[in-house]
Protein backbone atom coordinates (compact mmCIF):
# COMPACT_ATOMS: atom_id res chain seq x y z
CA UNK A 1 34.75 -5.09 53.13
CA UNK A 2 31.82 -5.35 51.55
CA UNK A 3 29.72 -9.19 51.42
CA UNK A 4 27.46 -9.92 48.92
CA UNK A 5 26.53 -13.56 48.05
CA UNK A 6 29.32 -13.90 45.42
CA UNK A 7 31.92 -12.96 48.30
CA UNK A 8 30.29 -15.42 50.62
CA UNK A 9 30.37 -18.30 48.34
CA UNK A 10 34.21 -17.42 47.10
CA UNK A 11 34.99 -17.33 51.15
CA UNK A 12 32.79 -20.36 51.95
CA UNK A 13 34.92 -22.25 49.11
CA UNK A 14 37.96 -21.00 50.36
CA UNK A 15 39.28 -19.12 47.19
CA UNK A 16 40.88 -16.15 47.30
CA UNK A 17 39.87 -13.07 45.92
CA UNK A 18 40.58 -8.76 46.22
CA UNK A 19 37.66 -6.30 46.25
CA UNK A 20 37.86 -3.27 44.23
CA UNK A 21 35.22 -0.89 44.60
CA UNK A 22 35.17 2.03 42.05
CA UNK A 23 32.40 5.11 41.54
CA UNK A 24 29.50 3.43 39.10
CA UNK A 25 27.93 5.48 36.77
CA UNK A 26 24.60 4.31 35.94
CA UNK A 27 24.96 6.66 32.32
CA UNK A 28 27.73 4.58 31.40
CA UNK A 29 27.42 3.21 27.84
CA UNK A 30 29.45 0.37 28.68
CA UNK A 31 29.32 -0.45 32.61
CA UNK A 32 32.39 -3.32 32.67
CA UNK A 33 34.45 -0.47 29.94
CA UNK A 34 33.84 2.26 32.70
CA UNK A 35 34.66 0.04 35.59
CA UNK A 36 37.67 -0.94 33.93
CA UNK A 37 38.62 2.93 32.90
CA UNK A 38 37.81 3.60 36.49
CA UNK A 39 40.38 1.21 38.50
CA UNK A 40 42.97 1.37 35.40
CA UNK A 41 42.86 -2.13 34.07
CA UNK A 42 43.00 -3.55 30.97
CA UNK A 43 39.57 -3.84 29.24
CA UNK A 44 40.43 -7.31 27.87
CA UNK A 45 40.63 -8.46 31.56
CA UNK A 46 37.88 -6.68 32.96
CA UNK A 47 35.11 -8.72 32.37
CA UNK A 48 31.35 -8.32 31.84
CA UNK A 49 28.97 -11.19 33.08
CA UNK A 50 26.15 -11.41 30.39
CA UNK A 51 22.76 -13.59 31.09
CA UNK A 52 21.12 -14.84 28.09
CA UNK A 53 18.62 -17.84 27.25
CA UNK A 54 19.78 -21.00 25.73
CA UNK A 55 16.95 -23.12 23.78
CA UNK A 56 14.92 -21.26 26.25
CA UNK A 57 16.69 -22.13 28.94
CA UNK A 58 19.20 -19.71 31.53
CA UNK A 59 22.88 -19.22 30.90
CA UNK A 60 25.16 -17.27 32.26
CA UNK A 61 28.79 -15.93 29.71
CA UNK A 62 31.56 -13.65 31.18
CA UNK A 63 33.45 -12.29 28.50
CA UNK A 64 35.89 -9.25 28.51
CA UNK A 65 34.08 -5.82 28.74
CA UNK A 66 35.93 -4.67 25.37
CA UNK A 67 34.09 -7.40 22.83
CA UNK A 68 30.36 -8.39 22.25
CA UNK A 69 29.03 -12.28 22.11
CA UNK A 70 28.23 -14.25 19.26
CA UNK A 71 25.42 -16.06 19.63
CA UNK A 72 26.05 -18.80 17.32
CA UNK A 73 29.36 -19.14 19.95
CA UNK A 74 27.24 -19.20 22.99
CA UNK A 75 24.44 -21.52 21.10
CA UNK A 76 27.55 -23.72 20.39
CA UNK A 77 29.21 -23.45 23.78
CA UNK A 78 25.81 -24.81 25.70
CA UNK A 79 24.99 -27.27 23.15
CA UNK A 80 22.21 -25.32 21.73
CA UNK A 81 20.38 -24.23 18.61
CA UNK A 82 19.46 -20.76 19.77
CA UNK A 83 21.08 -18.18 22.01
CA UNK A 84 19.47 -15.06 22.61
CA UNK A 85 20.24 -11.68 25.42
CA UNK A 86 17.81 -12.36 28.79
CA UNK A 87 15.81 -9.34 29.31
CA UNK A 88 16.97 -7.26 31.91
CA UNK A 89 14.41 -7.48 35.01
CA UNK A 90 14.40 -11.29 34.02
CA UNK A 91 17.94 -11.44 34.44
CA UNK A 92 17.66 -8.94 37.77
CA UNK A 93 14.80 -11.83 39.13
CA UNK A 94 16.74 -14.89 38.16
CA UNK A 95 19.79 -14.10 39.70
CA UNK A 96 19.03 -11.57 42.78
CA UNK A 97 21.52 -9.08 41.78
CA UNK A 98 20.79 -5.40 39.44
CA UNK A 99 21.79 -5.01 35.91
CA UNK A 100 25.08 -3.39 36.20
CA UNK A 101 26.26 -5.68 39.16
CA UNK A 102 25.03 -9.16 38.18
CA UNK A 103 27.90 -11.58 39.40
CA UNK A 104 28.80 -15.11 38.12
CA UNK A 105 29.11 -15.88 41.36
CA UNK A 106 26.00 -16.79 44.21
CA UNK A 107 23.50 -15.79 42.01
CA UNK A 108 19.72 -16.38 43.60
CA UNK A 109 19.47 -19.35 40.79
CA UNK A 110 22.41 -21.00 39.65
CA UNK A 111 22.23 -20.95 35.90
CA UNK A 112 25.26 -23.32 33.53
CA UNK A 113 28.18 -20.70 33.00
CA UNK A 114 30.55 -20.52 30.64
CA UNK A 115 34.15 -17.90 30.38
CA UNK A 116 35.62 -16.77 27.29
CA UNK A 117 38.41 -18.97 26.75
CA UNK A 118 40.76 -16.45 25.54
CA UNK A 119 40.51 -14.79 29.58
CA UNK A 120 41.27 -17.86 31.38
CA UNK A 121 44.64 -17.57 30.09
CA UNK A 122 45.33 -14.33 32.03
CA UNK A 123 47.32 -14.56 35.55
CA UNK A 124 44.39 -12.53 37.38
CA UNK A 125 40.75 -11.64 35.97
CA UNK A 126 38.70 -8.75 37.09
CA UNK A 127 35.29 -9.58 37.45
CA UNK A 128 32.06 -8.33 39.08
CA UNK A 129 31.49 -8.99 42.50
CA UNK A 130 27.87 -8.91 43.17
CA UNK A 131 26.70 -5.24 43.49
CA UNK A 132 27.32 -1.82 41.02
CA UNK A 133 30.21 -0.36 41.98
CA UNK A 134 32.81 -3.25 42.77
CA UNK A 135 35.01 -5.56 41.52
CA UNK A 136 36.53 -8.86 42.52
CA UNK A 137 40.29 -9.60 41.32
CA UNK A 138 40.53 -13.49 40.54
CA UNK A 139 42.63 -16.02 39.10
CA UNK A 140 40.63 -17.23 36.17
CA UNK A 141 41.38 -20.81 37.54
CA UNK A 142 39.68 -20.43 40.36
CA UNK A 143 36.84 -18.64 38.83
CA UNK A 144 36.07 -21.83 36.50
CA UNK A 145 36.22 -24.07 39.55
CA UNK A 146 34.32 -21.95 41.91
CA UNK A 147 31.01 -21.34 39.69
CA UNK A 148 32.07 -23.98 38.11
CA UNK A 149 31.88 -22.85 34.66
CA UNK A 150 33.70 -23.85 31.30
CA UNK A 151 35.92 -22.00 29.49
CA UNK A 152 34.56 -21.35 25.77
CA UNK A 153 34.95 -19.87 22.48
CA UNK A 154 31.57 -16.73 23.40
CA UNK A 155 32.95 -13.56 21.65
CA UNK A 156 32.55 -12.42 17.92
């Protein structure tokens, strides 16, 4: 099985989790719609983890890999004025994991996370696990109390 530092801090924690590696294609147009095509899940439960800057400031939003975020949402969600995408190699940096893998989970710098409340409804979330190519299965639950994160209104 492979570790990365979202698996270690899920195991450290003591929540449980199920890996779910599936071929990555790096031409995808949507990475978290092909990962979801790829293991036969439901988009709306597949979810993407998105960083963007707050006032400035890091954030981290997992939303399902099917919608887009609404920035007035996120500004809203972290008590902000402005919300904008993080560039890639800053989000690669800040968090220690590639574009394509980034994980809510053990990221290099902790950053305030928040889940699209409409997927912490769901009995089981799929959601990336630290590196391109797999996927950790995950009670939303435990996802909110493992980052911890907030559950919030993100998607347009």
């Amino acid at each position: 099985m492979p570790e990365t530092s979202g698996t270690l801090l899920l195991k450290a924690k003591g929540i449980p989790f199920t890996l779910h590696p599936y071929d990555y294609d790096p031409r995808a147009d949507a990475v978290g719609l092909a990962a979801a095509q790829a293991l036969g899940l439901k988009p709306a439960l597949t979810l993407k983890t998105l960083m963007v800057e707050v006032d400035g400031k890091p954030a981290c939003c997992v939303i399902p890999s099917d919608r887009h975020l609404s920035m007035k949402k996120v500004a809203a969600a972290f008590g902000a004025k402005s919300a904008t995408m993080m560039p890639p190699a800053k989000a690669e940096k800040l968090t220690g994991y590639k574009v394509g893998g980034i994980s809510p989970f053990g990221p290099r710098r902790p950053a305030p996370t928040a889940i699209e409340a409409t997927a912490t409804t769901a009995t089981k979330v799929w959601i990336n696990a630290g590196q391109r190519g797999l996927l950790l299965g995950i009670a939303p639950q435990d996802a909110l109390a493992a980052i911890p994160a907030t559950a919030a209104a993100l998607i347009a």
